[in-house]
N, C-alpha and C. Protein backbone atom coordinates (compact mmCIF):
# COMPACT_ATOMS: atom_id res chain seq x y z
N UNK A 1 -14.79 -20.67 17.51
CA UNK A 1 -13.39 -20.58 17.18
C UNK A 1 -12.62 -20.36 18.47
N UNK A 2 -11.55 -21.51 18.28
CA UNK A 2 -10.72 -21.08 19.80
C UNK A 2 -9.73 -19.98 19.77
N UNK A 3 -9.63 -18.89 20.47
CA UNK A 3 -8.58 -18.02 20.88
C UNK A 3 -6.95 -18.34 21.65
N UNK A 4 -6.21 -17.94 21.44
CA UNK A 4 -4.96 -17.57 22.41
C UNK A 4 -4.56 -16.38 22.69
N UNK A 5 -4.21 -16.56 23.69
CA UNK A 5 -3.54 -14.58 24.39
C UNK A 5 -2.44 -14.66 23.60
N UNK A 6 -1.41 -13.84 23.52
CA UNK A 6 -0.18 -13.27 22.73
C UNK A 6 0.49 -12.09 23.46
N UNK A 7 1.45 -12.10 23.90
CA UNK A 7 2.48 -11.37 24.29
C UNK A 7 2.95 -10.98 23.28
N UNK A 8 3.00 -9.33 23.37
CA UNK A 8 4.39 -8.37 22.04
C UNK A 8 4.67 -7.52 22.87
N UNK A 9 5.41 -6.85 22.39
CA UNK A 9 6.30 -5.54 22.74
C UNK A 9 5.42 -4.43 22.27
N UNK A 10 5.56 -3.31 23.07
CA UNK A 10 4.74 -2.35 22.44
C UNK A 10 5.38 -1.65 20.81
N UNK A 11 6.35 -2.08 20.57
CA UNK A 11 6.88 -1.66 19.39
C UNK A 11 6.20 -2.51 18.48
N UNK A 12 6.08 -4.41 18.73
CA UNK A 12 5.38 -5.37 17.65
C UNK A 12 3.95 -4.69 17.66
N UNK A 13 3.33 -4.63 18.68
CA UNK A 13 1.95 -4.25 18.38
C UNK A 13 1.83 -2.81 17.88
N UNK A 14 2.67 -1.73 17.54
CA UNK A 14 2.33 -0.34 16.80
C UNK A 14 2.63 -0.95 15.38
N UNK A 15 3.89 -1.68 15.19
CA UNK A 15 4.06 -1.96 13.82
C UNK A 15 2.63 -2.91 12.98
N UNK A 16 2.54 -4.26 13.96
CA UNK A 16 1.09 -4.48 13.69
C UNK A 16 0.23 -3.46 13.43
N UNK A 17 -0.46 -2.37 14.47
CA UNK A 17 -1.13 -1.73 14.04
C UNK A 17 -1.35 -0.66 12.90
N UNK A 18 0.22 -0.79 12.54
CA UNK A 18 0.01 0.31 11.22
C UNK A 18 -0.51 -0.10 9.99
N UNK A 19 -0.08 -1.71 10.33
CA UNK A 19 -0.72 -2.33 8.97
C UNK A 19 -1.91 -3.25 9.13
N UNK A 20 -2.95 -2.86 9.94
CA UNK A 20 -4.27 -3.22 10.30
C UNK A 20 -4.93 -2.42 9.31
N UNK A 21 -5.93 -2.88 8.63
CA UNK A 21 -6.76 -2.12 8.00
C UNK A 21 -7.87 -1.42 8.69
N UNK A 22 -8.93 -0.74 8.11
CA UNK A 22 -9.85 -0.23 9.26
C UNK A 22 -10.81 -1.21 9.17
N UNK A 23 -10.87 -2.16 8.31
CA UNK A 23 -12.40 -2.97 8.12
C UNK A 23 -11.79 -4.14 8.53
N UNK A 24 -10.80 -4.27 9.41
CA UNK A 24 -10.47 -6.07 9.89
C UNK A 24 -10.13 -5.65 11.15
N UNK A 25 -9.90 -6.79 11.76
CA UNK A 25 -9.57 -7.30 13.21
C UNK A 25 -7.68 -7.47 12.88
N UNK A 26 -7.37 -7.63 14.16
CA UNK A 26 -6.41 -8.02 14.46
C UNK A 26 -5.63 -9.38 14.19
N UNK A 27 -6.72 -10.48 14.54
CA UNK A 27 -6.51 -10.99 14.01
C UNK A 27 -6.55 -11.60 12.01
N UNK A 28 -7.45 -11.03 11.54
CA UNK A 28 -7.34 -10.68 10.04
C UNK A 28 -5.92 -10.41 9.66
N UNK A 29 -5.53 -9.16 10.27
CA UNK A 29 -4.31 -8.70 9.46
C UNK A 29 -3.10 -9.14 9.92
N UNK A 30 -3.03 -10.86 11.03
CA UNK A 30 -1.92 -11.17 11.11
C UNK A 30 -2.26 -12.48 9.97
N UNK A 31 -3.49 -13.25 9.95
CA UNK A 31 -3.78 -13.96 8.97
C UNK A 31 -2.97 -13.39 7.43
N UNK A 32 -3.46 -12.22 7.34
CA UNK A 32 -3.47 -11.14 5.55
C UNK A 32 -1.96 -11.29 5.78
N UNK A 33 -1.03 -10.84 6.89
CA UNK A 33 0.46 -10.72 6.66
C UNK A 33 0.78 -11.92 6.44
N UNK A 34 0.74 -13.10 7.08
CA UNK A 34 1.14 -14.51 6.99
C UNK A 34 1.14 -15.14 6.43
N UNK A 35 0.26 -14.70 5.32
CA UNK A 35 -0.40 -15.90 4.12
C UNK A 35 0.74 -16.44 3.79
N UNK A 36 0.35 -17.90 3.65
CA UNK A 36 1.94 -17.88 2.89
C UNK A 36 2.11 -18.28 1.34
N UNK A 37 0.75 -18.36 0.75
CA UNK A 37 0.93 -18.17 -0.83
C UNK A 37 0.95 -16.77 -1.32
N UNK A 38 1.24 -16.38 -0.57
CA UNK A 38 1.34 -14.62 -1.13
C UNK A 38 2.13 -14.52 -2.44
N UNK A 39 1.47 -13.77 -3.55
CA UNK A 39 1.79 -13.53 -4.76
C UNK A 39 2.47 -12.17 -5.21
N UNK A 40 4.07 -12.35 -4.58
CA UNK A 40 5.01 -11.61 -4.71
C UNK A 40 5.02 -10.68 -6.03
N UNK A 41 4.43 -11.16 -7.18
CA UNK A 41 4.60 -10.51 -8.41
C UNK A 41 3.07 -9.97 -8.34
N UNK A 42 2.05 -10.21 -7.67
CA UNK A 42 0.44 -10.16 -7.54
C UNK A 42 0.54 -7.89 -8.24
N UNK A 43 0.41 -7.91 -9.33
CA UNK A 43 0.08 -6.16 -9.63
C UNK A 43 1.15 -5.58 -10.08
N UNK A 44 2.14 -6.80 -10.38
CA UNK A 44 3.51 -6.69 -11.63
C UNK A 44 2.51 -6.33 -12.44
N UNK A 45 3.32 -5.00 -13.45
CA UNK A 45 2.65 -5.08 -14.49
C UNK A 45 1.56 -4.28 -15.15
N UNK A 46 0.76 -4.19 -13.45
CA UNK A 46 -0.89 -3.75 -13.64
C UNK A 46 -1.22 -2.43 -14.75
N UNK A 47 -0.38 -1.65 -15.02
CA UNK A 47 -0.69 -0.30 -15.37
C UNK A 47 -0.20 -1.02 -16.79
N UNK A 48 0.05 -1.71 -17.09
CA UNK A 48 1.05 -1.93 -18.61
C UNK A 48 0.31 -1.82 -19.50
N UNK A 49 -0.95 -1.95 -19.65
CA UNK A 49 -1.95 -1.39 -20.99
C UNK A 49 -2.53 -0.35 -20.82
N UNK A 50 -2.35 0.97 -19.22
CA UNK A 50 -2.82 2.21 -18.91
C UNK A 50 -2.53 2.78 -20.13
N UNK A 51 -3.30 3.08 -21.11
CA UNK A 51 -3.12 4.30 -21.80
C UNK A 51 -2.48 5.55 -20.72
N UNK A 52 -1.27 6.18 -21.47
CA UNK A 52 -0.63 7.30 -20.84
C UNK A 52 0.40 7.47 -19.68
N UNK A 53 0.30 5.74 -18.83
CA UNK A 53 1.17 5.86 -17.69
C UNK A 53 2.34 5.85 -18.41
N UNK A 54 2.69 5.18 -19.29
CA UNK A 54 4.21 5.06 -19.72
C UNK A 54 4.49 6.35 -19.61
N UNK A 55 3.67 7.72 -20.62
CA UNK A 55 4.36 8.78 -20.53
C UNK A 55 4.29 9.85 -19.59
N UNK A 56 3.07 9.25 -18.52
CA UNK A 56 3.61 9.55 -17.23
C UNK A 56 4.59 9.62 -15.76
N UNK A 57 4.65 8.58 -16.06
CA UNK A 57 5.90 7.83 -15.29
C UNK A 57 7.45 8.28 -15.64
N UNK A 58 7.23 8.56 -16.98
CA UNK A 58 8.33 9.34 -18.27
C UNK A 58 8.55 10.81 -17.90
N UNK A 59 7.50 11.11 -17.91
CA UNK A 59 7.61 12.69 -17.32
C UNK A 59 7.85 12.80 -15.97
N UNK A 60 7.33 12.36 -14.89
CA UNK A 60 7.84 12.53 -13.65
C UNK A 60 9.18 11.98 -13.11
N UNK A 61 9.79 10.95 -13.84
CA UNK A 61 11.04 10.79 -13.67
C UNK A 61 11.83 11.95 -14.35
N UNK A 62 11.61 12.21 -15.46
CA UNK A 62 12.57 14.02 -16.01
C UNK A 62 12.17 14.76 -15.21
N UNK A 63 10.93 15.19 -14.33
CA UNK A 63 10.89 15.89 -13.41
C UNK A 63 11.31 15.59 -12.32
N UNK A 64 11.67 14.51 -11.63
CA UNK A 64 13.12 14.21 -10.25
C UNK A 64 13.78 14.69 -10.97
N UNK A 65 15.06 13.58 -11.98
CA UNK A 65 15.89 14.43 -12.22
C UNK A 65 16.64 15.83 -12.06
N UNK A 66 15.36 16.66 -12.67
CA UNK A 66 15.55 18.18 -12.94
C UNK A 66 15.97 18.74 -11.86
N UNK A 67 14.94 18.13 -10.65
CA UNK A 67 14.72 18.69 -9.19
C UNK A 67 16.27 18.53 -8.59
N UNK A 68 16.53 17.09 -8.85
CA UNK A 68 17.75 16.56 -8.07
C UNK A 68 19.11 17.71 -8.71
N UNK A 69 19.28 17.58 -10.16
CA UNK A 69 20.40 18.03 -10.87
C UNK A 69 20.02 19.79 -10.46
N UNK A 70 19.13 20.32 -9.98
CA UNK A 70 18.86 21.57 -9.53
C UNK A 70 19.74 21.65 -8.16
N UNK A 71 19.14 20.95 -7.41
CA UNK A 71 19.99 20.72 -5.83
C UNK A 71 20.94 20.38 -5.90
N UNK A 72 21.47 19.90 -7.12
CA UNK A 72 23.00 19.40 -6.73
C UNK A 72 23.95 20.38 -7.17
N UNK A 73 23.19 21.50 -8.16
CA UNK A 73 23.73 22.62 -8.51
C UNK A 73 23.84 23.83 -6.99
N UNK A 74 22.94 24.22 -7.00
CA UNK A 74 22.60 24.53 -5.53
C UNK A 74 23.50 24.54 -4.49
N UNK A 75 23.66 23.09 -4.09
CA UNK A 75 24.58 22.45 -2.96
C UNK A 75 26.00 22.56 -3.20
N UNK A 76 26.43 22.71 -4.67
CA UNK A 76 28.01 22.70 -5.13
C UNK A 76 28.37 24.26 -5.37
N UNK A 77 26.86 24.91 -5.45
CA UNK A 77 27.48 27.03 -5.19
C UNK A 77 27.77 27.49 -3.71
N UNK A 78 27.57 26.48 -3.08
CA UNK A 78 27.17 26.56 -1.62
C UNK A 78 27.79 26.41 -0.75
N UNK A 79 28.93 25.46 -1.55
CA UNK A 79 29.54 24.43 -0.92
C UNK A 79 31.54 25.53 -1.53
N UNK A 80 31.12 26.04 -2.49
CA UNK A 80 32.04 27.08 -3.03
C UNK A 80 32.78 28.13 -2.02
C-alpha cells in the first residue's frame, strides 16, 4: 500500500487524535471519519423496544427539570 506525508496544525492533529480509537491507526480513523455512506440515522431508534428506557429517559428528564427549576429558584433569591 502506497503512503503520503500530510501536513496539519497541531490543533488538526489533537482533534484527530481525540477521535482515534485505541484499536486503529491513524490512518483508520481518517478512513472511519470520511466514509462517505455514513448512516446519519445508523442507532435512530435503537432503545425503542428497551423494555423501561421510555420510563427512564421519563424520569431523568423530571429529574433536570427539578434540578434546573431548583436553580432558577435559587438564582432569583439571590438575585433579590
Amino acid at each position: 500500500m502506497a503512503t503520503k506525508t500530510v501536513t496539519i496544525t497541531e490543533e488538526a492533529y489533537e482533534r484527530l487524535k481525540a477521535h482515534k480509537r485505541d484499536d486503529e491507526s491513524f490512518t483508520e480513523t481518517v478512513l472511519r471519519l470520511t466514509e462517505a455512506d455514513q448512516d446519519v440515522m445508523r442507532g435512530f431508534g435503537m432503545f425503542a423496544d428497551d423494555e423501561g428506557f421510555a420510563e427512564t429517559a421519563g424520569r431523568t428528564r423530571d429529574d433536570l427539570e427539578d434540578a434546573f427549576a431548583e436553580r432558577r429558584k435559587r438564582r432569583d433569591r439571590n438575585q433579590s
